[in-house]
PDB file of N, CA and C in Angstrom:
ATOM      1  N   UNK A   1      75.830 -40.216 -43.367  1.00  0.00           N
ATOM      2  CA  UNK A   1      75.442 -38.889 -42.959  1.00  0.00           C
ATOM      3  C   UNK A   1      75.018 -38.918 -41.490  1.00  0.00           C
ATOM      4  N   UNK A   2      75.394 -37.944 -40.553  1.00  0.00           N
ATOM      5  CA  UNK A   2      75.114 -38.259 -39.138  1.00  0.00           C
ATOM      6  C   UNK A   2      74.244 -36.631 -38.877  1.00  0.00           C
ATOM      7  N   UNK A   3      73.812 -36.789 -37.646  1.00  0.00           N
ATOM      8  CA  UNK A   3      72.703 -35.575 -37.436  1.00  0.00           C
ATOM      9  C   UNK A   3      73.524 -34.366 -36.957  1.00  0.00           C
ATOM     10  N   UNK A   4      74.708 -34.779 -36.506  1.00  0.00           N
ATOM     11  CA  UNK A   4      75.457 -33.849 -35.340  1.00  0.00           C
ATOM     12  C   UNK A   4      74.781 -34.501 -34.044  1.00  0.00           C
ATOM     13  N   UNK A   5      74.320 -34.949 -33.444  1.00  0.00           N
ATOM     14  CA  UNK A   5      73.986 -35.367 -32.308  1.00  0.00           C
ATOM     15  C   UNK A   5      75.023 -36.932 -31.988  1.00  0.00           C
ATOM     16  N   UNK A   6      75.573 -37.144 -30.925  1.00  0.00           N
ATOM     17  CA  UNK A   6      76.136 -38.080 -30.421  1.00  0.00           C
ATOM     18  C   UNK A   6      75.209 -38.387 -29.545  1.00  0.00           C
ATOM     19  N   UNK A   7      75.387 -40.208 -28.997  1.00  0.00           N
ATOM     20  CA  UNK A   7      74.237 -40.857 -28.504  1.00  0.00           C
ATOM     21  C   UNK A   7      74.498 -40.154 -26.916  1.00  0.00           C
ATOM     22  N   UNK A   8      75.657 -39.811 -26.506  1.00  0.00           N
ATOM     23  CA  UNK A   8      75.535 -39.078 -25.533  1.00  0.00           C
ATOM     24  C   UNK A   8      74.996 -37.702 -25.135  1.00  0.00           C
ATOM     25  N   UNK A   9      74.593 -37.256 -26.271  1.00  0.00           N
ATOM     26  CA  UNK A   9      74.139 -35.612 -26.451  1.00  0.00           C
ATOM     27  C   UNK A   9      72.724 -36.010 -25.852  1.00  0.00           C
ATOM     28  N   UNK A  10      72.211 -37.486 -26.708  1.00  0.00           N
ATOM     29  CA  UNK A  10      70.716 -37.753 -26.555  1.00  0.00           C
ATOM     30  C   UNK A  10      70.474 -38.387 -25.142  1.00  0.00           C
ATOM     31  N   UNK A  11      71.716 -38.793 -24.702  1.00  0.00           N
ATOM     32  CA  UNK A  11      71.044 -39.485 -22.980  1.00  0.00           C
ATOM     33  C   UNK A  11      70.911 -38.281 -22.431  1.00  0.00           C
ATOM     34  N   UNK A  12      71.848 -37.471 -22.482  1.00  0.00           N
ATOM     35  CA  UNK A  12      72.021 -35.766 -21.870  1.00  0.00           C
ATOM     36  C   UNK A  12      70.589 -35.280 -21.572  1.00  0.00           C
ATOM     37  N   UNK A  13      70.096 -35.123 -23.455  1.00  0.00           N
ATOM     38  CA  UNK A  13      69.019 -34.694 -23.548  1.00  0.00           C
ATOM     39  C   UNK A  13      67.680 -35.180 -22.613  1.00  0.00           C
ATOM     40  N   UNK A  14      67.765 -36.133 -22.678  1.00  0.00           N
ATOM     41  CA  UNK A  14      66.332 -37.270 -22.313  1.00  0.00           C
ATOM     42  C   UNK A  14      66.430 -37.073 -20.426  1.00  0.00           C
ATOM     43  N   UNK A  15      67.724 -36.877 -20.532  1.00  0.00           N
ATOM     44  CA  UNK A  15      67.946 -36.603 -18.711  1.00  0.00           C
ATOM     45  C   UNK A  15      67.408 -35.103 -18.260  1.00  0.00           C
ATOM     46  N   UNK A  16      67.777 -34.767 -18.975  1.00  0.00           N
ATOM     47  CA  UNK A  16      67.123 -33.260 -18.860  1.00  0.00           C
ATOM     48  C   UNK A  16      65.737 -32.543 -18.792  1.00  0.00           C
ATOM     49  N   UNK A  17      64.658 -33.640 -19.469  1.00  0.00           N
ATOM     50  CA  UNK A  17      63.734 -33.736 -19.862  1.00  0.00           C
ATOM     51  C   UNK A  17      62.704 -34.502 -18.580  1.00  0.00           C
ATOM     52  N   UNK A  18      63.414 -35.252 -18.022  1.00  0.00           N
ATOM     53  CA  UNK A  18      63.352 -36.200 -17.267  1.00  0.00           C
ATOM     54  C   UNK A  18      63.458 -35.214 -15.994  1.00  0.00           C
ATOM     55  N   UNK A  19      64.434 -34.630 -15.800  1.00  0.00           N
ATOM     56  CA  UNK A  19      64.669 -33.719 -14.630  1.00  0.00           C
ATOM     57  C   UNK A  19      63.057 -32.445 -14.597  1.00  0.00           C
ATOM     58  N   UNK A  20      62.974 -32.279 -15.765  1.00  0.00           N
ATOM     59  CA  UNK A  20      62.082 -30.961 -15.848  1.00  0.00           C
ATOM     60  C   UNK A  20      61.192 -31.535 -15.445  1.00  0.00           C
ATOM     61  N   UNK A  21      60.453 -32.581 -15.696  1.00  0.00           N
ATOM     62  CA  UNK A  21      59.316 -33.877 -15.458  1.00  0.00           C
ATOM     63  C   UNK A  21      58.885 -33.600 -13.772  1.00  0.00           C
ATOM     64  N   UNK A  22      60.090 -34.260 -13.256  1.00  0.00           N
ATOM     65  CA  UNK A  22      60.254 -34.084 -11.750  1.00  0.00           C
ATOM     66  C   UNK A  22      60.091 -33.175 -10.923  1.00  0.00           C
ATOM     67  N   UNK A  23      60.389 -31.738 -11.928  1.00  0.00           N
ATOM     68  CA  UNK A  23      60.913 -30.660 -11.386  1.00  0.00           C
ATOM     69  C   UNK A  23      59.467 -29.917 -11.069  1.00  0.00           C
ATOM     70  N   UNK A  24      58.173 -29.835 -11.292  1.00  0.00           N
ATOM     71  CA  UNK A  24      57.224 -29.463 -11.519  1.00  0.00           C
ATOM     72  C   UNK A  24      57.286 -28.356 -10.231  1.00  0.00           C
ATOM     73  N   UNK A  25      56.636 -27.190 -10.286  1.00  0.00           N
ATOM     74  CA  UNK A  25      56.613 -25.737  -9.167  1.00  0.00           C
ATOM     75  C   UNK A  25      55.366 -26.193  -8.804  1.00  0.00           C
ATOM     76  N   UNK A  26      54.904 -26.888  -7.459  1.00  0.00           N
ATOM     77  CA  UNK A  26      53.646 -26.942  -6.884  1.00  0.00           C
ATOM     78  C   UNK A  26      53.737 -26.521  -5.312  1.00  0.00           C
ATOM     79  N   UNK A  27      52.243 -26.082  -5.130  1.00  0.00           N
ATOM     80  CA  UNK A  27      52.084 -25.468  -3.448  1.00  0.00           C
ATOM     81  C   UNK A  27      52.621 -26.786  -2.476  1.00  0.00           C
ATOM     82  N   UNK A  28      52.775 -26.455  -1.350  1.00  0.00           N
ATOM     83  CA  UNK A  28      53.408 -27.143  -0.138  1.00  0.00           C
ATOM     84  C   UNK A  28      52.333 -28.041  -0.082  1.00  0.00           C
ATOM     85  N   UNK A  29      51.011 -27.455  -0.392  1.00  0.00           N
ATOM     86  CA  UNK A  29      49.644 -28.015   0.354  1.00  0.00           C
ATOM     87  C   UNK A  29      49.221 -29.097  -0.551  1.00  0.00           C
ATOM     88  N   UNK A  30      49.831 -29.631  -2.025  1.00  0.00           N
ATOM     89  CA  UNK A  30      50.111 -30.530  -3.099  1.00  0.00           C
ATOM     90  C   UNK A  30      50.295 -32.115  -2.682  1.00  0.00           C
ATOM     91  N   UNK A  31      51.730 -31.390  -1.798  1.00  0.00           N
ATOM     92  CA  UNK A  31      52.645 -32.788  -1.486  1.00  0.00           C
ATOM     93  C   UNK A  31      51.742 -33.874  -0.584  1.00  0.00           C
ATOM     94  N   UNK A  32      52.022 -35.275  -1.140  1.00  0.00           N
ATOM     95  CA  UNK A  32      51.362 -36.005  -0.327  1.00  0.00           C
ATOM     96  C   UNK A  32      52.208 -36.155   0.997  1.00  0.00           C
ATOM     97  N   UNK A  33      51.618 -36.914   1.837  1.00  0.00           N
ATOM     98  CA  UNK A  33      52.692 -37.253   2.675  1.00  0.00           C
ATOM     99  C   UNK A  33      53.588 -38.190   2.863  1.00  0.00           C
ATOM    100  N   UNK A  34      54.722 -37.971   3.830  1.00  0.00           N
ATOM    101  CA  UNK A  34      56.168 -38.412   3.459  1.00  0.00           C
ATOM    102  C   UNK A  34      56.686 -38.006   1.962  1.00  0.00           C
ATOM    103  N   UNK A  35      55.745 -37.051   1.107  1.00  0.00           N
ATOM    104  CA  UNK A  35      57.036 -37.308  -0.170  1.00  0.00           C
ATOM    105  C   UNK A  35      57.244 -35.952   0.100  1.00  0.00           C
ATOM    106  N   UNK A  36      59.246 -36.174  -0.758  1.00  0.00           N
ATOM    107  CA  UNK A  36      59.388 -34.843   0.161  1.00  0.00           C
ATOM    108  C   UNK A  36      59.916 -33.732  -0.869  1.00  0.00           C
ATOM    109  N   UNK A  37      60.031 -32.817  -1.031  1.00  0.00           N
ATOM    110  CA  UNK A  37      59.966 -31.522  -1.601  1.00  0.00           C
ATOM    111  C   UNK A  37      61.207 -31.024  -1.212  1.00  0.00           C
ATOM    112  N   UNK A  38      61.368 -29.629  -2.180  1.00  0.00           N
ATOM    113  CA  UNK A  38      62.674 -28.444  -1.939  1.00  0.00           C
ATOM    114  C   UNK A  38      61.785 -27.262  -2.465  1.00  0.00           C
ATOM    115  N   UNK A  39      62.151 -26.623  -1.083  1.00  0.00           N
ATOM    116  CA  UNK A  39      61.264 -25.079  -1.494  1.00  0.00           C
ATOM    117  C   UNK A  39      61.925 -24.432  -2.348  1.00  0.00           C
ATOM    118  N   UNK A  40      60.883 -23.859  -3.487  1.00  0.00           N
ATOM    119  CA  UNK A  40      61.429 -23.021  -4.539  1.00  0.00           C
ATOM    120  C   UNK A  40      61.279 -21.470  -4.314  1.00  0.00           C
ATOM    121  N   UNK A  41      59.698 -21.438  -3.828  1.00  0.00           N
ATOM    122  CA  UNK A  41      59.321 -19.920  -3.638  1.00  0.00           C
ATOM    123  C   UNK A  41      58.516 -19.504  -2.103  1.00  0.00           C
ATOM    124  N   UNK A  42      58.869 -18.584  -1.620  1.00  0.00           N
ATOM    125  CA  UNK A  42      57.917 -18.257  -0.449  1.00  0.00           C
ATOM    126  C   UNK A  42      57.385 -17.382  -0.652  1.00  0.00           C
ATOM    127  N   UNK A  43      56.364 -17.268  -0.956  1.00  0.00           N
ATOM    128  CA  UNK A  43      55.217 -15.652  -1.077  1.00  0.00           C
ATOM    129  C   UNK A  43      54.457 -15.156   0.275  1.00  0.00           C
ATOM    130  N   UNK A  44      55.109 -15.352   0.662  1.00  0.00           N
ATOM    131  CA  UNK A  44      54.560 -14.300   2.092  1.00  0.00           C
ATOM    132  C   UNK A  44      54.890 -12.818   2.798  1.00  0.00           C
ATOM    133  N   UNK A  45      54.092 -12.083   3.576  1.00  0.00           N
ATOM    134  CA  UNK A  45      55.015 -10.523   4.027  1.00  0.00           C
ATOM    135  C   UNK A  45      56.232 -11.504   4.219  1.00  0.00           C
ATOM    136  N   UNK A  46      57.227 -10.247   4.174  1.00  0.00           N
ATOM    137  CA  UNK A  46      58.441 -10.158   5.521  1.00  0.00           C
ATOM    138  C   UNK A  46      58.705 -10.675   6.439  1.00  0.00           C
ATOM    139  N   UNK A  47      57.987 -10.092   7.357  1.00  0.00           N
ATOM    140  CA  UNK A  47      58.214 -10.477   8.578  1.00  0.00           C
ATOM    141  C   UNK A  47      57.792 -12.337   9.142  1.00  0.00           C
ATOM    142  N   UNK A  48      56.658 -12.982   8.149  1.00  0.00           N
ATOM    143  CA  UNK A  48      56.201 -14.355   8.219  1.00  0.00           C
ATOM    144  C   UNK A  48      57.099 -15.071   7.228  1.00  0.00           C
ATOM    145  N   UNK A  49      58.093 -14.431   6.243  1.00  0.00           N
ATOM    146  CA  UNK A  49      58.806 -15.336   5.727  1.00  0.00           C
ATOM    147  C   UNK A  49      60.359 -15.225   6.391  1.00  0.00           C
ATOM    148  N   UNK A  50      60.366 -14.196   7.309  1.00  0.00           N
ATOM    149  CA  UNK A  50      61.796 -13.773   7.998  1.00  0.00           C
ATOM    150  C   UNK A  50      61.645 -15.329   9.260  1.00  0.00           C
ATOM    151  N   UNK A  51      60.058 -15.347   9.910  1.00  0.00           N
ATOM    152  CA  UNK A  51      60.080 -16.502  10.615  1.00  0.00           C
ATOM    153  C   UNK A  51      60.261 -17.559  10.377  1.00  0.00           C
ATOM    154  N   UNK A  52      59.868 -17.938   9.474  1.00  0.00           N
ATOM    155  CA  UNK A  52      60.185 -19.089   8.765  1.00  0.00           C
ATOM    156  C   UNK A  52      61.810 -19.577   8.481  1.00  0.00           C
ATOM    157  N   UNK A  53      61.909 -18.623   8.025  1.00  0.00           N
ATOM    158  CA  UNK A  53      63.741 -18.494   7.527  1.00  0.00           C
ATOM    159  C   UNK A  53      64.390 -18.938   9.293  1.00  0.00           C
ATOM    160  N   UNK A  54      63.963 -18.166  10.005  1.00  0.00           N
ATOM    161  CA  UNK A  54      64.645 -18.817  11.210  1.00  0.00           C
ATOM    162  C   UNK A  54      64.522 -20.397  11.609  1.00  0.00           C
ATOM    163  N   UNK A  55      63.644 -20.469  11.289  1.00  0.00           N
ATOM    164  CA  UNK A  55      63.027 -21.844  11.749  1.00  0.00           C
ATOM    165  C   UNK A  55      63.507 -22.917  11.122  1.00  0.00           C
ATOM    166  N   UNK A  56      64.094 -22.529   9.909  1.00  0.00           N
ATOM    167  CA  UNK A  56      65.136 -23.298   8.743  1.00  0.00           C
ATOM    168  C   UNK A  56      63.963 -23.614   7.490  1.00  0.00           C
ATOM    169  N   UNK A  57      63.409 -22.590   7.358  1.00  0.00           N
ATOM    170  CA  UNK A  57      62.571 -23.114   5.776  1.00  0.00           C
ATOM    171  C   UNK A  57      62.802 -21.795   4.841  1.00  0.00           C
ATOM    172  N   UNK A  58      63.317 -21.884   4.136  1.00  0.00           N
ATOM    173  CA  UNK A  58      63.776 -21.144   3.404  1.00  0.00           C
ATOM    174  C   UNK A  58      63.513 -21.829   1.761  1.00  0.00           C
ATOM    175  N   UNK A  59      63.890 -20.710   0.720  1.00  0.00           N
ATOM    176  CA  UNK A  59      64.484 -21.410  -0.226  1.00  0.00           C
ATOM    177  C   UNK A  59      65.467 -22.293  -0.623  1.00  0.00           C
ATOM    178  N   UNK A  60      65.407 -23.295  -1.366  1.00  0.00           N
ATOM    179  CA  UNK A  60      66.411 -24.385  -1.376  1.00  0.00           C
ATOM    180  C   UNK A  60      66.197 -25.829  -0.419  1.00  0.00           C
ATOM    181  N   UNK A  61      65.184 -25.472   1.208  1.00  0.00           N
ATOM    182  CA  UNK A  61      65.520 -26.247   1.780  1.00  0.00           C
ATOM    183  C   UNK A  61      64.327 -27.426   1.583  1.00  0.00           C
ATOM    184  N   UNK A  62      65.329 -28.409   2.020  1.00  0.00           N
ATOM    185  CA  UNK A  62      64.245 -30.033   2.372  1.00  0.00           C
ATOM    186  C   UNK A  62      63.545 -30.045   2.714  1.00  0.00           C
ATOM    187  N   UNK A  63      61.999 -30.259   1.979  1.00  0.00           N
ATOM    188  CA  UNK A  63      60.633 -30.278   3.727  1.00  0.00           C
ATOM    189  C   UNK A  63      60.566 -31.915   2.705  1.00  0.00           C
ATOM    190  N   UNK A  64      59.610 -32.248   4.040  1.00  0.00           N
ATOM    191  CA  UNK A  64      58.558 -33.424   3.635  1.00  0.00           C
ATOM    192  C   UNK A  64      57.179 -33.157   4.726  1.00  0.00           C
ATOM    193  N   UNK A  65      56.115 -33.381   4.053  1.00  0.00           N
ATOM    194  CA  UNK A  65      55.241 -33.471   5.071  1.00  0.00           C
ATOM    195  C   UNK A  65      55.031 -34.440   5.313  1.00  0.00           C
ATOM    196  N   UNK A  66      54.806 -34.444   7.118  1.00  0.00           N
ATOM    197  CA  UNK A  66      54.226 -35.707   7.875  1.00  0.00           C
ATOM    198  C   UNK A  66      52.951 -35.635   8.412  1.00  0.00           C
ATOM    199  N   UNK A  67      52.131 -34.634   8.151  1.00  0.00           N
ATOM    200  CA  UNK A  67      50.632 -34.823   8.796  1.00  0.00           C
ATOM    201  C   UNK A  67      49.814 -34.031   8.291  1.00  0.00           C
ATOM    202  N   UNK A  68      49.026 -33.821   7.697  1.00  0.00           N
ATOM    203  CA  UNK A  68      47.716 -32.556   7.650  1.00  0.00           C
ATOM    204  C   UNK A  68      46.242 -33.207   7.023  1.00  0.00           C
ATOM    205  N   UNK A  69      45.893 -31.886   6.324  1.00  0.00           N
ATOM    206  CA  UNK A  69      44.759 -32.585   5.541  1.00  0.00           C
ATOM    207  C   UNK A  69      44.233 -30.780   5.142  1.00  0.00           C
ATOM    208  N   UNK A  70      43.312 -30.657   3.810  1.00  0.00           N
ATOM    209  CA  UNK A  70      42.690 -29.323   3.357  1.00  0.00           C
ATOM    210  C   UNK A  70      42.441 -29.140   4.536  1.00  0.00           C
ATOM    211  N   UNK A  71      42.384 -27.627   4.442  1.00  0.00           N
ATOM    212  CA  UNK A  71      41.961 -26.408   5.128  1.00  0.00           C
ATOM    213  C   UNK A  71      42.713 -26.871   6.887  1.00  0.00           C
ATOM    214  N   UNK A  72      43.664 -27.534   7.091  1.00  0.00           N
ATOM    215  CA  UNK A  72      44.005 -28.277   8.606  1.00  0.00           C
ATOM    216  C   UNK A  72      45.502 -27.659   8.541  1.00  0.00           C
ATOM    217  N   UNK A  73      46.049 -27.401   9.422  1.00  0.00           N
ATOM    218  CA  UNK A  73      47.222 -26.948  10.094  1.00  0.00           C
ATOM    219  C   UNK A  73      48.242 -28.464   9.598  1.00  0.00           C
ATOM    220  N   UNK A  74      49.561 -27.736   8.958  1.00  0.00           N
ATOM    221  CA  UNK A  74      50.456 -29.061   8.339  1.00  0.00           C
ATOM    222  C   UNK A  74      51.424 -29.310   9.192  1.00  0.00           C
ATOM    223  N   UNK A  75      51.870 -30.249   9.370  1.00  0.00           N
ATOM    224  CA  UNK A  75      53.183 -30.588  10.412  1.00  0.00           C
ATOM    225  C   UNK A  75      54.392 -31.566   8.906  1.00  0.00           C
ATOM    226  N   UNK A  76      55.424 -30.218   9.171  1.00  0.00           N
ATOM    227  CA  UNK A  76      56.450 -30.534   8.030  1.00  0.00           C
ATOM    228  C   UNK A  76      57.680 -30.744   8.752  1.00  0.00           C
ATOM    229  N   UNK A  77      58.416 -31.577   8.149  1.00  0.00           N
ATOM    230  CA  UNK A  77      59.725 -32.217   8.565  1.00  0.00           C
ATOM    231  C   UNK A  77      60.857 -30.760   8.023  1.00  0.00           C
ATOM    232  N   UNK A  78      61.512 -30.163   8.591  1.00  0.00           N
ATOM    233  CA  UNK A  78      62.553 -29.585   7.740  1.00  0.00           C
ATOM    234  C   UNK A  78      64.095 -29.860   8.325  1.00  0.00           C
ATOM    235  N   UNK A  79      64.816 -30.704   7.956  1.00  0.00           N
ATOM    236  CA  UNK A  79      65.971 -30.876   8.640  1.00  0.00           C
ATOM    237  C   UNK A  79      65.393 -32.053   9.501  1.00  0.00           C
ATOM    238  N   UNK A  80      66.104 -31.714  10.964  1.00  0.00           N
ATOM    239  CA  UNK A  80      65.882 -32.173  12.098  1.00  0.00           C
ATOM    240  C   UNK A  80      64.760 -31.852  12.455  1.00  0.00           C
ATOM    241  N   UNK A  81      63.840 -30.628  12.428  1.00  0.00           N
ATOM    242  CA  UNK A  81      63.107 -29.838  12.881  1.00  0.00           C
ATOM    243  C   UNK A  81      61.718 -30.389  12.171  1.00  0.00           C
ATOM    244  N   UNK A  82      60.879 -29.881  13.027  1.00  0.00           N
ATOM    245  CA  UNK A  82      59.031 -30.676  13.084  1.00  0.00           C
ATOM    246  C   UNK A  82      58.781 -28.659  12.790  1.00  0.00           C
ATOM    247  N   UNK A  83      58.311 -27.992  11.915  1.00  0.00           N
ATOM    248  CA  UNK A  83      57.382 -27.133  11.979  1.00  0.00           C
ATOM    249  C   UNK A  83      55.778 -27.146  11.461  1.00  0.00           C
ATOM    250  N   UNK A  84      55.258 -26.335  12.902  1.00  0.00           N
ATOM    251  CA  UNK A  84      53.560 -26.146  12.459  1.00  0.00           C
ATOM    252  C   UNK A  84      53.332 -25.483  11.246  1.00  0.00           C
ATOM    253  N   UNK A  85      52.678 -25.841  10.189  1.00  0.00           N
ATOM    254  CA  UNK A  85      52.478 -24.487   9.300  1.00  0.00           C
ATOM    255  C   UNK A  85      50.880 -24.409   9.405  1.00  0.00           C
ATOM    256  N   UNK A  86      49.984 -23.176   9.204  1.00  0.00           N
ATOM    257  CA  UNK A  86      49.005 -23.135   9.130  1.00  0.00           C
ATOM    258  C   UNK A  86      48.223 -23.385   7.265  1.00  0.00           C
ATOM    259  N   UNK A  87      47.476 -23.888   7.109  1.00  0.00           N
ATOM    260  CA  UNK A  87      47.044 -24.331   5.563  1.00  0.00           C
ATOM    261  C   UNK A  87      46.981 -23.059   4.565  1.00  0.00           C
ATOM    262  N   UNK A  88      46.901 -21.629   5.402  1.00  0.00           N
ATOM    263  CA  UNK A  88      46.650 -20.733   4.262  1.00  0.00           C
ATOM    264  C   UNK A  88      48.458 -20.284   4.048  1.00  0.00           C
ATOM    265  N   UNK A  89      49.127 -20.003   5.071  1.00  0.00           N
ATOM    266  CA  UNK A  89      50.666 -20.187   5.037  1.00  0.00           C
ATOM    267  C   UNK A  89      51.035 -21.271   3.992  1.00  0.00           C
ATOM    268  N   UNK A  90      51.112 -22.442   4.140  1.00  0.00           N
ATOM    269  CA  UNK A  90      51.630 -23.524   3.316  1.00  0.00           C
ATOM    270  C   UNK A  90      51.034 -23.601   2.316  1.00  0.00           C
ATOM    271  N   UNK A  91      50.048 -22.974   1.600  1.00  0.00           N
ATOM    272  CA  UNK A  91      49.552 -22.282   0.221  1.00  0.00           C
ATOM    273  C   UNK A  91      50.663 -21.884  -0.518  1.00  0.00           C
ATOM    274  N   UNK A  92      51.308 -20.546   0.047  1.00  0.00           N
ATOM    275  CA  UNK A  92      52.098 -19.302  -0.324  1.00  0.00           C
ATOM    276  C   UNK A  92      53.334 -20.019   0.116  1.00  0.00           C
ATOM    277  N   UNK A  93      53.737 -21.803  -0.244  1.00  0.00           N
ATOM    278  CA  UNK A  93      55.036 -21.818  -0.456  1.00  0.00           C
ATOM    279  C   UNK A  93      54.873 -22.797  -1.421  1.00  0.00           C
ATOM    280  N   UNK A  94      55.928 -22.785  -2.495  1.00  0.00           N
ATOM    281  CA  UNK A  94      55.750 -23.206  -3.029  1.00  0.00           C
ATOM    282  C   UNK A  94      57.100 -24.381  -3.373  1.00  0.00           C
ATOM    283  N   UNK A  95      56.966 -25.761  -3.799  1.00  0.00           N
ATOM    284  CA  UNK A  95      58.193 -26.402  -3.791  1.00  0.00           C
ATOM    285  C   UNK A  95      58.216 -27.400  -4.968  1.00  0.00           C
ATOM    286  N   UNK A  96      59.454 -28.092  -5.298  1.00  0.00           N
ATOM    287  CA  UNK A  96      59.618 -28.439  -6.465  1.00  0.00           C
ATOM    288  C   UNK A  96      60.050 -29.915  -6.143  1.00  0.00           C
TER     289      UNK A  96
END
């Protein structure tokens, strides 16, 4: 008698599980440094997430942080690019 499950259904599974693990939605201001993140959400007006977007931080994209500390102005890697973020800004993003 078999379950319906093939042992490949179950690596599938366990990978998946494994991914969600990883996947956790935490603030920018979380990440330690050098480890590096993909922005999921930006909660900011308009016009401070339209800047950003220029600057190349958007949803989807690569940060890592390289410098800060609570309540201190963050210096994040995005791409090629070094941006300042201020600590209450890098609150209201959020990455995975």
């Amino acid at each position: 008698m078999t379950s319906g499950c093939s042992v490949s259904d179950f690596g599938a599974t366990t990978n998946a599980k494994a991914m969600n693990k990883e996947r956790t939605i935490r603030k920018l201001t979380q990440l330690k440094i050098e480890e590096p993140g993909i922005v999921a959400k930006v909660k900011l007006p308009a016009p401070e997430a339209a800047r950003l977007d220029e600057l190349g931080l958007h949803v989807g994209s690569s940060v890592r942080v390289l410098s800060g500390a609570v309540n201190e102005s963050i210096l994040i890697a995005v791409g090629d690019s070094r941006i300042g973020v201020n600590f209450d800004v890098a609150q209201k993003i959020y990455v995975y």
